[in-house]
N, C-alpha and C. Protein backbone atom coordinates (compact mmCIF):
# COMPACT_ATOMS: atom_id res chain seq x y z
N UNK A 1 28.07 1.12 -4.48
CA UNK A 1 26.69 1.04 -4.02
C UNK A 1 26.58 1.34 -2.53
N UNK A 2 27.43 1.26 -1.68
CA UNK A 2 27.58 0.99 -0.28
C UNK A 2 27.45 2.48 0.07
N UNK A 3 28.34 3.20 -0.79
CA UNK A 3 28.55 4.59 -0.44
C UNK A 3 27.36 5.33 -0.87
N UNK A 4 26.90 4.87 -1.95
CA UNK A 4 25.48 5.98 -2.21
C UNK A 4 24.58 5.49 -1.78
N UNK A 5 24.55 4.11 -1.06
CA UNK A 5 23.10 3.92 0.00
C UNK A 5 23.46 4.60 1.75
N UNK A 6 24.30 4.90 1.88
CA UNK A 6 24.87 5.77 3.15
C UNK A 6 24.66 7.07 2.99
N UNK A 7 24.15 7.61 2.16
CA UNK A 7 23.70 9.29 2.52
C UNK A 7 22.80 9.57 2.87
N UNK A 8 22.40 9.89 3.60
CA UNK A 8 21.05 10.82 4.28
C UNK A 8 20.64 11.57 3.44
N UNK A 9 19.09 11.39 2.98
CA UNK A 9 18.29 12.31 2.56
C UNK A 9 18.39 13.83 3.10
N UNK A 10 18.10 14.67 2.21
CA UNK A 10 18.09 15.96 2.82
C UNK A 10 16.66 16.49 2.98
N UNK A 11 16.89 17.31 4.13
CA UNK A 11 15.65 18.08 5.09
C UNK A 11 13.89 17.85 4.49
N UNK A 12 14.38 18.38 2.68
CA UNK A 12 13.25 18.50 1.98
C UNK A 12 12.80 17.03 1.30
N UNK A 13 13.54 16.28 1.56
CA UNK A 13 13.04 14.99 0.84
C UNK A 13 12.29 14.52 2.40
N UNK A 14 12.93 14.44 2.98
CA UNK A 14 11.83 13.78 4.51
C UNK A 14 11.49 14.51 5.17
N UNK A 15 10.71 16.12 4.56
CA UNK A 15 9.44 16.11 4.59
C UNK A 15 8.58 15.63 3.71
N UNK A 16 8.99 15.91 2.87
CA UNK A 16 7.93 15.14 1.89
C UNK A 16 7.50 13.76 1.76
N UNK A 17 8.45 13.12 2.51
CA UNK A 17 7.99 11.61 3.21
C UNK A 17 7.28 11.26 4.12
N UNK A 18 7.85 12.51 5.27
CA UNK A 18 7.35 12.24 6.45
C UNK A 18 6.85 13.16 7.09
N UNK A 19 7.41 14.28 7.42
CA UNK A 19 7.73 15.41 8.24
C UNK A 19 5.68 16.41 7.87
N UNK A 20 6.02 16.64 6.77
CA UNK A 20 5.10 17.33 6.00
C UNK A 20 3.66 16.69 5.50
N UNK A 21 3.98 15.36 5.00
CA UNK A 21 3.19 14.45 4.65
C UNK A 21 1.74 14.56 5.24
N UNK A 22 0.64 14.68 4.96
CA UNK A 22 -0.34 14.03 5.40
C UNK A 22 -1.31 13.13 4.70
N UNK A 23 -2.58 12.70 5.33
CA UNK A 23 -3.72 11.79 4.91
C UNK A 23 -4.20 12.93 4.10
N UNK A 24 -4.57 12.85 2.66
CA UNK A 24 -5.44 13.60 2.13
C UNK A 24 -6.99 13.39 2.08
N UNK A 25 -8.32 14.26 1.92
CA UNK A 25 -9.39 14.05 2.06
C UNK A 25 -10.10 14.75 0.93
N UNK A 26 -9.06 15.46 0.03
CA UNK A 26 -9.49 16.41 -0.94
C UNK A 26 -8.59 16.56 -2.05
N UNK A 27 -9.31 15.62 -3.17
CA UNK A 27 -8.05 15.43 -4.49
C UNK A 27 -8.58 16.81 -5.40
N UNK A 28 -7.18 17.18 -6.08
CA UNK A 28 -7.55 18.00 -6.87
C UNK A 28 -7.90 17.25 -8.42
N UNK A 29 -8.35 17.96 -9.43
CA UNK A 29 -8.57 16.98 -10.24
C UNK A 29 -6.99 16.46 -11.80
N UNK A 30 -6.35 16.59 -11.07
CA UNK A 30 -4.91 16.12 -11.91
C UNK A 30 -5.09 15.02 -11.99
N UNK A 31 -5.00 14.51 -13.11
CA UNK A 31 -4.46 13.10 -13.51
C UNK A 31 -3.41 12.48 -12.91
N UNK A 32 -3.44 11.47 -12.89
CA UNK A 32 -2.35 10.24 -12.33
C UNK A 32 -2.27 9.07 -13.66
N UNK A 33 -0.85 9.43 -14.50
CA UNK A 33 -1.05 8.27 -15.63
C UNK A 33 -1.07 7.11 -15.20
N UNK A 34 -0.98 5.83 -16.15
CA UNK A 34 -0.81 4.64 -16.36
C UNK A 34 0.56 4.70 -16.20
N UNK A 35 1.43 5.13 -17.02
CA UNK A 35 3.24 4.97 -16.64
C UNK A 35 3.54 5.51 -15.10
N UNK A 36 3.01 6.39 -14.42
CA UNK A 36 3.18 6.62 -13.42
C UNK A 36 2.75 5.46 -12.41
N UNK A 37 1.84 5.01 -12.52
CA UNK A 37 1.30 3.91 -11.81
C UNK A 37 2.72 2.50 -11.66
N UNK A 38 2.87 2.24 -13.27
CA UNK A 38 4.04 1.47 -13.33
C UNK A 38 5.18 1.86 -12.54
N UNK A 39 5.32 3.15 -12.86
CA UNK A 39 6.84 3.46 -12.51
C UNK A 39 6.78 3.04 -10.89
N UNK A 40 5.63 3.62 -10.04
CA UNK A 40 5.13 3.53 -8.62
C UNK A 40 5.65 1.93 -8.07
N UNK A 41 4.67 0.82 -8.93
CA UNK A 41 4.61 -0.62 -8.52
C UNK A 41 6.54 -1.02 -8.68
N UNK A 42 7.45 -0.37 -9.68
CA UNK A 42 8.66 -0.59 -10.29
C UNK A 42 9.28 -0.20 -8.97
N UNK A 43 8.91 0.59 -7.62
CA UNK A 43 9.68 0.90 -6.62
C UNK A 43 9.20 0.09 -5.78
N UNK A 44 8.04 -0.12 -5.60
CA UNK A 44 7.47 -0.75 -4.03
C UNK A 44 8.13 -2.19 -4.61
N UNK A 45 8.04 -2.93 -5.80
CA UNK A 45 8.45 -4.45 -5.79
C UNK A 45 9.54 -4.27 -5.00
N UNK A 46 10.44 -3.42 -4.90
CA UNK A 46 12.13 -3.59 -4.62
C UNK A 46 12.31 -3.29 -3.12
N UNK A 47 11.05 -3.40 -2.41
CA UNK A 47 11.04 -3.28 -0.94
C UNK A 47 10.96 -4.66 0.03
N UNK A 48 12.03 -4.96 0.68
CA UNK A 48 12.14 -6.39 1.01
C UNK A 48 11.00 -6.77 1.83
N UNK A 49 10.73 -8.41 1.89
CA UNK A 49 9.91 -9.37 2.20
C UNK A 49 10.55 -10.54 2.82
N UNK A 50 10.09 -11.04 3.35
CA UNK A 50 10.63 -12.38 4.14
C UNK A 50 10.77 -13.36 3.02
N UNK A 51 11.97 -13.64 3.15
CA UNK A 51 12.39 -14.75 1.84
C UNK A 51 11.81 -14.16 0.48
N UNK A 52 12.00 -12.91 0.14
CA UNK A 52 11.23 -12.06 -0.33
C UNK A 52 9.96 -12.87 -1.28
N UNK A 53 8.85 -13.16 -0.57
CA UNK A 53 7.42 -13.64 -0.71
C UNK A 53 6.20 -12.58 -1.23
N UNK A 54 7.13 -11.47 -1.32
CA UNK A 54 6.01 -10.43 -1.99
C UNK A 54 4.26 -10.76 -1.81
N UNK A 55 3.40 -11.28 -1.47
CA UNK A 55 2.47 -11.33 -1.30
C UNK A 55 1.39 -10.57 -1.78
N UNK A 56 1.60 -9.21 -1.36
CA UNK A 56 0.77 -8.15 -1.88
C UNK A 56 0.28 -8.13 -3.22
N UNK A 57 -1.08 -7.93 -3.32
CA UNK A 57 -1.40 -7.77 -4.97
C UNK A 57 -1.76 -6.18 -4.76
N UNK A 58 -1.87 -5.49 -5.96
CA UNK A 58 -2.20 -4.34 -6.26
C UNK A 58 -3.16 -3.85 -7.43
N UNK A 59 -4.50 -3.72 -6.84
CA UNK A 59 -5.30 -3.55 -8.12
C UNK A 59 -5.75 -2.07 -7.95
N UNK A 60 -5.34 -1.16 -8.76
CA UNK A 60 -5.32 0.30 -9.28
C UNK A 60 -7.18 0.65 -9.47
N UNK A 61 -7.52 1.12 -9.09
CA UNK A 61 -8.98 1.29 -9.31
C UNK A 61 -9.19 2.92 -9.99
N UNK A 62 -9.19 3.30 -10.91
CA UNK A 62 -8.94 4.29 -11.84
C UNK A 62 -10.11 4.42 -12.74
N UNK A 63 -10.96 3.86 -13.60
CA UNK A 63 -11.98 4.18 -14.30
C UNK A 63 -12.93 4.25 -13.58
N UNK A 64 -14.02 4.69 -14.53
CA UNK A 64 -15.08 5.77 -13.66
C UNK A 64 -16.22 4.00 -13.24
N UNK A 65 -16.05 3.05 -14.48
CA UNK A 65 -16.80 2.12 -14.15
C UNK A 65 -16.15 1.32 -12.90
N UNK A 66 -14.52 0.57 -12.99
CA UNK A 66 -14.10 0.32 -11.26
C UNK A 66 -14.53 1.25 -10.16
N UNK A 67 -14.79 2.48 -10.13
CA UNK A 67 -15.40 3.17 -9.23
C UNK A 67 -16.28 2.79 -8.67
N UNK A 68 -17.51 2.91 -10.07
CA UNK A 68 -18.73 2.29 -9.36
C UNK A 68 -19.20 1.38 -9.26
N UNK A 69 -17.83 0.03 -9.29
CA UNK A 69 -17.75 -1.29 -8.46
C UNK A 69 -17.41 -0.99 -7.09
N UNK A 70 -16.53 -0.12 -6.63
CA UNK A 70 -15.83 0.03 -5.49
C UNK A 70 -17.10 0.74 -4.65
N UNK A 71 -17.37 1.73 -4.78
CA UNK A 71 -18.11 2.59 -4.19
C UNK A 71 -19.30 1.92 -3.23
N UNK A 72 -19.75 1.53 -3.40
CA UNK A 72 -20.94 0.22 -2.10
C UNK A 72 -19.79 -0.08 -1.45
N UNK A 73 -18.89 -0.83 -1.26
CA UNK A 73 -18.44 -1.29 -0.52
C UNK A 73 -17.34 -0.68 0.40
N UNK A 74 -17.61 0.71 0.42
CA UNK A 74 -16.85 2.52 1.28
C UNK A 74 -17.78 2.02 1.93
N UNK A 75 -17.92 2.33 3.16
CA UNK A 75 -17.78 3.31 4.48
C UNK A 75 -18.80 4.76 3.88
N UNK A 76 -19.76 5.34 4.23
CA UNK A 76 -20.81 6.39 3.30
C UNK A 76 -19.70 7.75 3.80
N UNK A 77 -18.90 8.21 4.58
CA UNK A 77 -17.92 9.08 5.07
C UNK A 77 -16.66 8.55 4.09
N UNK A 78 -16.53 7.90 3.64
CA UNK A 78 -15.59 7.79 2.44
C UNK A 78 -15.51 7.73 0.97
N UNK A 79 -16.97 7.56 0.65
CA UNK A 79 -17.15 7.56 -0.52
C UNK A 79 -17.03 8.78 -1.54
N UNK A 80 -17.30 9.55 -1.05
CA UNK A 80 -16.86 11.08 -2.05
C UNK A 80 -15.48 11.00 -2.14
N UNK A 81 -14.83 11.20 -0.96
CA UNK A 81 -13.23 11.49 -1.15
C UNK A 81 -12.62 10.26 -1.92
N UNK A 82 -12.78 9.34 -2.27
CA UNK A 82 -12.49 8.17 -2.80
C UNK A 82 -13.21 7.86 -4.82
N UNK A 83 -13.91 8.07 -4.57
CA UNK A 83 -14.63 8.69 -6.16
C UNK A 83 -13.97 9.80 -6.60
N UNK A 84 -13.69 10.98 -5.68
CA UNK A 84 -12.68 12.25 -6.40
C UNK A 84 -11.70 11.59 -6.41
N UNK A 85 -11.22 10.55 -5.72
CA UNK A 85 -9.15 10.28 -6.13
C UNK A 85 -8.82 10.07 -7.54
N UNK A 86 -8.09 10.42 -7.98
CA UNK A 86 -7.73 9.61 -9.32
C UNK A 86 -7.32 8.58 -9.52
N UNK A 87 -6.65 7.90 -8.65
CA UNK A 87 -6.42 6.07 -8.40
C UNK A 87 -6.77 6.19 -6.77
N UNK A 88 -7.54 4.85 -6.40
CA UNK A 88 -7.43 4.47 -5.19
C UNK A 88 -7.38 2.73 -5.35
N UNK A 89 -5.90 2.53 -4.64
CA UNK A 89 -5.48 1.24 -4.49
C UNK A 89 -5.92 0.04 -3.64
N UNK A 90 -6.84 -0.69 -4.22
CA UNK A 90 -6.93 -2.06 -3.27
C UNK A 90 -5.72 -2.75 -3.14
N UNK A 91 -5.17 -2.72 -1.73
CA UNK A 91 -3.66 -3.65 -1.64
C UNK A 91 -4.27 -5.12 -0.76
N UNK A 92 -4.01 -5.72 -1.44
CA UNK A 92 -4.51 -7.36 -1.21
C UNK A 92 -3.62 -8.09 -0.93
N UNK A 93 -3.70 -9.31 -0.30
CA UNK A 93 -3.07 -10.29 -0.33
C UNK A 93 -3.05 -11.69 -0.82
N UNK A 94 -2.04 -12.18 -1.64
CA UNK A 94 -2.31 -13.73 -2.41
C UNK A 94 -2.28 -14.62 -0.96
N UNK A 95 -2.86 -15.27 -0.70
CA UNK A 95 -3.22 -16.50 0.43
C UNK A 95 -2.11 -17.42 -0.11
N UNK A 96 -1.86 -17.17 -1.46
CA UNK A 96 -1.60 -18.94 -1.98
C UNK A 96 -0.08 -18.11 -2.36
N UNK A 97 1.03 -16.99 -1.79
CA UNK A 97 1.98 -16.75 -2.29
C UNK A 97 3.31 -17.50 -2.80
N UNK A 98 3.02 -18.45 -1.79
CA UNK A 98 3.90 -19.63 -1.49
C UNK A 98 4.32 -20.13 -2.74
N UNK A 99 3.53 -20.25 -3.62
CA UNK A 99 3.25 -20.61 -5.20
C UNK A 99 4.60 -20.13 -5.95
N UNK A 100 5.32 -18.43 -5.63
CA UNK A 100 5.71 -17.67 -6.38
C UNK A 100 6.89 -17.88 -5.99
N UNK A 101 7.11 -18.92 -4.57
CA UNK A 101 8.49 -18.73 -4.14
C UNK A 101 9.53 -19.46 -5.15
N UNK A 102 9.31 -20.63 -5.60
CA UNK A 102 10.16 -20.99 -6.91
C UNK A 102 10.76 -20.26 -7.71
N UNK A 103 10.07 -19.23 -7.96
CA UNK A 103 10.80 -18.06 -9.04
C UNK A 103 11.06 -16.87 -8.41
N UNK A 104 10.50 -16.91 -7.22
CA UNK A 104 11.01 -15.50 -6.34
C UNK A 104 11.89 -15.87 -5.64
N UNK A 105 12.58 -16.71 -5.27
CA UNK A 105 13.29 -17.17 -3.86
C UNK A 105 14.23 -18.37 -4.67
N UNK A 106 14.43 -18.69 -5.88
CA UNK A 106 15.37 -20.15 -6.74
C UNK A 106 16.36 -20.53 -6.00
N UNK A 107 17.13 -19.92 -5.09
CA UNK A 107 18.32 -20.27 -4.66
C UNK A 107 17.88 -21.46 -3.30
N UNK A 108 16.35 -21.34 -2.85
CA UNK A 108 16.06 -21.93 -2.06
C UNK A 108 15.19 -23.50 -2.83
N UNK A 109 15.10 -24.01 -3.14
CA UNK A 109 14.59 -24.84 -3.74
C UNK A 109 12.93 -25.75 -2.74
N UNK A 110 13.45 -25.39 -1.28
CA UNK A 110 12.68 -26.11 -0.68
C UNK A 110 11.88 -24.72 0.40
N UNK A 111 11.76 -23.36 -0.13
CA UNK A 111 11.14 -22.53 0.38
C UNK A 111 9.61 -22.52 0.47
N UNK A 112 9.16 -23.11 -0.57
CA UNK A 112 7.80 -23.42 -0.70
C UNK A 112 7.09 -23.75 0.83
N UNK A 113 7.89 -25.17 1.07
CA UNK A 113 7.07 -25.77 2.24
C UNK A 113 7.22 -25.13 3.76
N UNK A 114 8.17 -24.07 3.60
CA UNK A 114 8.06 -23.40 4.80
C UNK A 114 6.91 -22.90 5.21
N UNK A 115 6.02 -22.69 4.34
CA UNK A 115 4.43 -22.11 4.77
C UNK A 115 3.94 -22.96 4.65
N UNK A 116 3.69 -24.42 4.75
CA UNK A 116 2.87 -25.63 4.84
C UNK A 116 2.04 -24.71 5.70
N UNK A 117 2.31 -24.89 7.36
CA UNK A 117 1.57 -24.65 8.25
C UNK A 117 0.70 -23.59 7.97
N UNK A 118 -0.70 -23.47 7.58
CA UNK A 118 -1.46 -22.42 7.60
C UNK A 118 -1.56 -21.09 8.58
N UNK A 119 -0.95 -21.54 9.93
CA UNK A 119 -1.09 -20.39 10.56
C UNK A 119 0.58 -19.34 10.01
N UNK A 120 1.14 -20.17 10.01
CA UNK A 120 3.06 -19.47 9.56
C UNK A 120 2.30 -18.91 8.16
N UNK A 121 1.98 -19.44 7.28
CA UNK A 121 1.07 -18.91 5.92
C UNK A 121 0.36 -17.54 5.94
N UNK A 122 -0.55 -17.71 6.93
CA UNK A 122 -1.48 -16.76 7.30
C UNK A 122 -0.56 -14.92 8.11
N UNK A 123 -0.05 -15.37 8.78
CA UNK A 123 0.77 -14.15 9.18
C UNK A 123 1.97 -13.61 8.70
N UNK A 124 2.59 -14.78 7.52
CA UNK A 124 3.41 -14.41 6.83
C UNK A 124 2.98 -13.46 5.84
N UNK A 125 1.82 -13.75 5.16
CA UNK A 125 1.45 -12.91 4.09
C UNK A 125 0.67 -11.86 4.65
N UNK A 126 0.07 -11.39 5.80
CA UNK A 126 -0.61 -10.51 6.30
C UNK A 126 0.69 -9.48 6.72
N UNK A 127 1.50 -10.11 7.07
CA UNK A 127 2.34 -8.79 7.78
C UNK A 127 3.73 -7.94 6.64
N UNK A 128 3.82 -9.06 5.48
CA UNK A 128 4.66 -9.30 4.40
C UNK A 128 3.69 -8.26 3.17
N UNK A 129 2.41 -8.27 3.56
CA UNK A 129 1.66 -7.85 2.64
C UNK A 129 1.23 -6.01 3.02
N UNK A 130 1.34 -6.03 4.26
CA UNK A 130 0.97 -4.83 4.83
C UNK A 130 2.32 -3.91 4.81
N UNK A 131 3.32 -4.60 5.24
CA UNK A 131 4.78 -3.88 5.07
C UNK A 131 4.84 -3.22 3.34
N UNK A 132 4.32 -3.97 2.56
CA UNK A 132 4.04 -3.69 1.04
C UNK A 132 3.58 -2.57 0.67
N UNK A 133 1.82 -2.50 1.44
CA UNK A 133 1.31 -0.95 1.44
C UNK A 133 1.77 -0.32 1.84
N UNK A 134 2.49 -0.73 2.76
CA UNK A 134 3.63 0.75 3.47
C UNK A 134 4.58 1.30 2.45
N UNK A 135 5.26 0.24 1.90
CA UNK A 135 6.04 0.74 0.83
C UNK A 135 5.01 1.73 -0.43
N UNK A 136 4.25 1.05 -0.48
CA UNK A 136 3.50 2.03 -1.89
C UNK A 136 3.49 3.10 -1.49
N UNK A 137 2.68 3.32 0.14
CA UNK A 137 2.93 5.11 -0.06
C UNK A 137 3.88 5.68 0.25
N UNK A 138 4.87 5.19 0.95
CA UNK A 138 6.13 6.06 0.63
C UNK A 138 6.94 5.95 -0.82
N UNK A 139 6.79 5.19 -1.34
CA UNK A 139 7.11 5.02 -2.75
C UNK A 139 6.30 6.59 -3.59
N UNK A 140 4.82 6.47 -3.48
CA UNK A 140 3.95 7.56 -3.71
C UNK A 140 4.63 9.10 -3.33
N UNK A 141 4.28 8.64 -1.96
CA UNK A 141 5.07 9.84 -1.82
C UNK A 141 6.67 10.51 -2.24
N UNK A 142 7.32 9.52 -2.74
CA UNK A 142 8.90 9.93 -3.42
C UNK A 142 8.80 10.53 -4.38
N UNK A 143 7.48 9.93 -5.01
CA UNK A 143 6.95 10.32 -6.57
C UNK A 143 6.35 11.69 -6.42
N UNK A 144 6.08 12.52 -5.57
CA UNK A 144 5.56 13.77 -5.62
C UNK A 144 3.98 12.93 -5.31
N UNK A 145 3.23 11.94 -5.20
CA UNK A 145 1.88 11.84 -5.37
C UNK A 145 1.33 11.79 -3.55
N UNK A 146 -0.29 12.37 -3.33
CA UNK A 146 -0.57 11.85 -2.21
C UNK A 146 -0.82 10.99 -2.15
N UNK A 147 -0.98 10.56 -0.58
CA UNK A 147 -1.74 9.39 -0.03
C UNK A 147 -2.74 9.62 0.24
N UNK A 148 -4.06 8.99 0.47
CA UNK A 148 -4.92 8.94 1.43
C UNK A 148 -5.33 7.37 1.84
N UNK A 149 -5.05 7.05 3.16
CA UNK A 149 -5.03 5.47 2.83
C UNK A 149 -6.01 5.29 4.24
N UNK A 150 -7.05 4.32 4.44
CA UNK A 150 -8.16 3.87 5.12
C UNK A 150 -8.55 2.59 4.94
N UNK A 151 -9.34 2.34 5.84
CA UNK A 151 -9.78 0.87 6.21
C UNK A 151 -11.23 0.80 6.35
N UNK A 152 -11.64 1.70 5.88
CA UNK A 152 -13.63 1.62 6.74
C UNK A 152 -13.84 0.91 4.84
N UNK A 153 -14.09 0.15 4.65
CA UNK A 153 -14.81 -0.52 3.67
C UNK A 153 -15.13 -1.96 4.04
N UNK A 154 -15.87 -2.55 3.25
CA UNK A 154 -16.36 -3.69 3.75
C UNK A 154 -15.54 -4.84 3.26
N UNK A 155 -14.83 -5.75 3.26
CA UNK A 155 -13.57 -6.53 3.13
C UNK A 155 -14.24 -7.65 2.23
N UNK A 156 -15.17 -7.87 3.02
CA UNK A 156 -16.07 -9.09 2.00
C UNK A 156 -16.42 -8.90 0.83
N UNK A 157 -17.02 -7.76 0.94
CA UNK A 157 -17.66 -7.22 -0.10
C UNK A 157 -16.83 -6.78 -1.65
N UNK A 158 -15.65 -6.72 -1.02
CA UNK A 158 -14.48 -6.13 -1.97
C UNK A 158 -14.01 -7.40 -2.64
N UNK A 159 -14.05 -8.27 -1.93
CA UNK A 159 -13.00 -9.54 -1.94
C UNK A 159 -14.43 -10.36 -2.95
N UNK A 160 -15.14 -9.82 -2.94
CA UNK A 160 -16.17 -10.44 -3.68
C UNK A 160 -16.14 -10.12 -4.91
N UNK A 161 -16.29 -8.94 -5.16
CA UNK A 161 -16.34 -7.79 -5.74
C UNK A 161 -15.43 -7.61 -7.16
N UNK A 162 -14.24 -7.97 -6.37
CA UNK A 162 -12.84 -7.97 -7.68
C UNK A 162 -12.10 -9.19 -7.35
N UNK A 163 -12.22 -10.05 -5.99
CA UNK A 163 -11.27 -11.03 -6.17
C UNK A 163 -12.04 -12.47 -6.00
N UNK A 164 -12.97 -12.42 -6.98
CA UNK A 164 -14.02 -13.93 -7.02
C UNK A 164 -12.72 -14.35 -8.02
N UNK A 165 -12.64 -15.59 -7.43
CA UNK A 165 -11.66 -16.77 -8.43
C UNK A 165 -10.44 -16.34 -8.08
N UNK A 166 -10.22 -16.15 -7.68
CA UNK A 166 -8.34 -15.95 -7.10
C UNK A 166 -8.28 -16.14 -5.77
N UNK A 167 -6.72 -16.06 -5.22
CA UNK A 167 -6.56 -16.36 -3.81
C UNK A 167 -6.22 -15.24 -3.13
N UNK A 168 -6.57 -14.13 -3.69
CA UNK A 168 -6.66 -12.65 -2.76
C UNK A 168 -7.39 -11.89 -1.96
N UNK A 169 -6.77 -11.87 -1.02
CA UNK A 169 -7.63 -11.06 -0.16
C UNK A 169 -7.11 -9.55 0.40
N UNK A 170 -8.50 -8.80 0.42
CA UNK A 170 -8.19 -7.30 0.72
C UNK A 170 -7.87 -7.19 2.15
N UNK A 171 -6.43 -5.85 2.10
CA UNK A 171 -6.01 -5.44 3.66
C UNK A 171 -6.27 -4.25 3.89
N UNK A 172 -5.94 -3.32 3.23
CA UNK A 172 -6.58 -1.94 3.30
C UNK A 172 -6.54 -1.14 1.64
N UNK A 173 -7.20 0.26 1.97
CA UNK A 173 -7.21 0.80 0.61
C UNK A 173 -6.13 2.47 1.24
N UNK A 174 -5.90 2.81 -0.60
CA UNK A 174 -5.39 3.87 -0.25
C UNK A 174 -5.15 4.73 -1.86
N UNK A 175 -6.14 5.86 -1.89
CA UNK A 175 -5.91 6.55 -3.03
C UNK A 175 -4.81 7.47 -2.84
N UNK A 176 -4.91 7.32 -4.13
CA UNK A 176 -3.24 8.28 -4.76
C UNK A 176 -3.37 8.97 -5.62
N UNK A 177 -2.80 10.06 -5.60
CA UNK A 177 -2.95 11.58 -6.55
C UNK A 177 -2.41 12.76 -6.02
N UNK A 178 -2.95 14.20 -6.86
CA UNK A 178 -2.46 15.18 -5.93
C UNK A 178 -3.65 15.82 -4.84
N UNK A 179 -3.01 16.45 -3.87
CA UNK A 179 -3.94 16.50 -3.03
C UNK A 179 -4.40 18.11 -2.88
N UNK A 180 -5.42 18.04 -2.74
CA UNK A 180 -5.87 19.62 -2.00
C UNK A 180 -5.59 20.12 -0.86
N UNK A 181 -5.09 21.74 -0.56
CA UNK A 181 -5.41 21.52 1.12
C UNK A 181 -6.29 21.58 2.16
N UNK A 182 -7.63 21.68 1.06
CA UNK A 182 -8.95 21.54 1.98
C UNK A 182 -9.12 20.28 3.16
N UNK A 183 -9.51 20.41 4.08
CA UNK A 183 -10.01 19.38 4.96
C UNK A 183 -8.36 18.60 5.55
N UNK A 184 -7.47 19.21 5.37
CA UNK A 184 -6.58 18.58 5.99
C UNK A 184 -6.31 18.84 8.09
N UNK A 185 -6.77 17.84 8.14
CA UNK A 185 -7.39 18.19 9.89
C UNK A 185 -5.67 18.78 10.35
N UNK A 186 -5.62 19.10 11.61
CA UNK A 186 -4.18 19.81 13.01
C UNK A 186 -3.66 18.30 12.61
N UNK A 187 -2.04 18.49 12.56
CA UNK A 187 -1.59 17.20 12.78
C UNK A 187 -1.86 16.75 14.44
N UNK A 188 -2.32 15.83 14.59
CA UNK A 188 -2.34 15.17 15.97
C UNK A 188 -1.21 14.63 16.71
N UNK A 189 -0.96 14.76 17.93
CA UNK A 189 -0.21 14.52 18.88
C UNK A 189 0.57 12.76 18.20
N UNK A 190 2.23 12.60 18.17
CA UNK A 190 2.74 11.33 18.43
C UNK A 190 3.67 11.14 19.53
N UNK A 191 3.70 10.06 20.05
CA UNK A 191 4.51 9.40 21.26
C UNK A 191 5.86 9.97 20.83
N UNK A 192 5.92 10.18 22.29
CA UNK A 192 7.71 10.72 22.23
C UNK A 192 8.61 9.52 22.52
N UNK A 193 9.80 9.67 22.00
CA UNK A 193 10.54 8.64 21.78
C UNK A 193 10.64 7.73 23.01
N UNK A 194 10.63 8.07 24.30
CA UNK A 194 10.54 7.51 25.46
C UNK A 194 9.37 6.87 25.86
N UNK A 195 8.04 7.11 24.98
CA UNK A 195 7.02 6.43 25.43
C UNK A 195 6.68 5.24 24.80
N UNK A 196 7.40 4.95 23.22
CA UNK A 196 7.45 4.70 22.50
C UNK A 196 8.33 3.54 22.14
N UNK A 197 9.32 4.00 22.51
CA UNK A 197 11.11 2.91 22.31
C UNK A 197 11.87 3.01 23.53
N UNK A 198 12.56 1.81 23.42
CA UNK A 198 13.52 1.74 24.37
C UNK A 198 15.09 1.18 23.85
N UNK A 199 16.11 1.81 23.89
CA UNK A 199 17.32 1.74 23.63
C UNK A 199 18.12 0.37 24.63
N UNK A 200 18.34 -0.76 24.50
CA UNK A 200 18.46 -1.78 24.92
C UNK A 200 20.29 -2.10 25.23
């Protein structure tokens, strides 16, 4: 295992991760199955978490009726591109994850109460939960699928919306499918490694 997690991807796999990658704004109309979806969630679970607390929920928004639950609560500059996706993912967070550590974490028996404190609670699952969406779209993207992932929606409204009676709350969204190359803006300028990092 040691030896086949030590190889470097080649050229064409990180672009397609990274290099090449962009925000899409224009889905074509290909399907995105149900097993694909699985297979997707079957990679991001296996992306580590603090005391691995997984947090993140993932609700797939795919029929035409979840649509037009979702749709009020876009941003009016997002709503088309988000109605054309073929899935666009609400990635949420359980408040109450702490719950799962018994069966996620057994070797610890007393992991639970490490999140007593609401604020250790609160930033554990916000930053545990967001590292998560990160994983989905590079997960997505391994899978051949785009991203397009955004934040202009209304949080309340969502959290109302699909997560009345549970302890989830929405962090950002991000549809997935294949993408068009219409509307794909100049890639924009990133920090050079010196402005950026420092080697210690």
């Amino acid at each position: 295992m040691a030896d086949a997690m030590s190889n470097k991807l080649d050229n064409a796999a990180l672009d397609q991760l990274f290099r090449e990658a962009r925000t899409i704004n224009v889905w074509t109309d290909r399907d995105v199955s149900d097993a694909q979806l699985q297979e997707l969630y079957d990679l991001v679970k296996m992306g580590p978490t603090s005391a691995n607390c997984c947090p993140a929920r993932f609700y797939f928004i795919k029929s035409d009726e979840a649509k037009a639950r979702l749709k009020p609560h876009l941003m009016e500059g997002n709503q088309a591109k988000v109605m054309q996706a073929p899935v666009t993912v609400i990635i949420a967070t359980d408040t109450e994850f702490a719950e799962q550590l018994p069966k996620l974490f057994p070797h610890e028996p007393d992991a639970k109460t490490w999140f007593a404190d609401p604020a250790v609670n609160a930033e554990t699952a916000f930053r545990n939960g967001t590292l998560q969406g990160a994983y989905l779209m590079m997960a997505a993207r391994s899978l051949g699928l785009d991203c397009g992932p955004m934040s202009g929606f209304d949080k309340e409204g969502v959290d109302q919306e699909f997560f009345t009676g549970t302890t989830f709350k929405s962090n950002f969204i991000c549809s997935i499918g294949y993408g068009s190359d219409e509307r794909i803006f100049p890639r924009s300028p990133r920090l050079a490694f010196d402005e950026a990092a420092k080697i210690l």
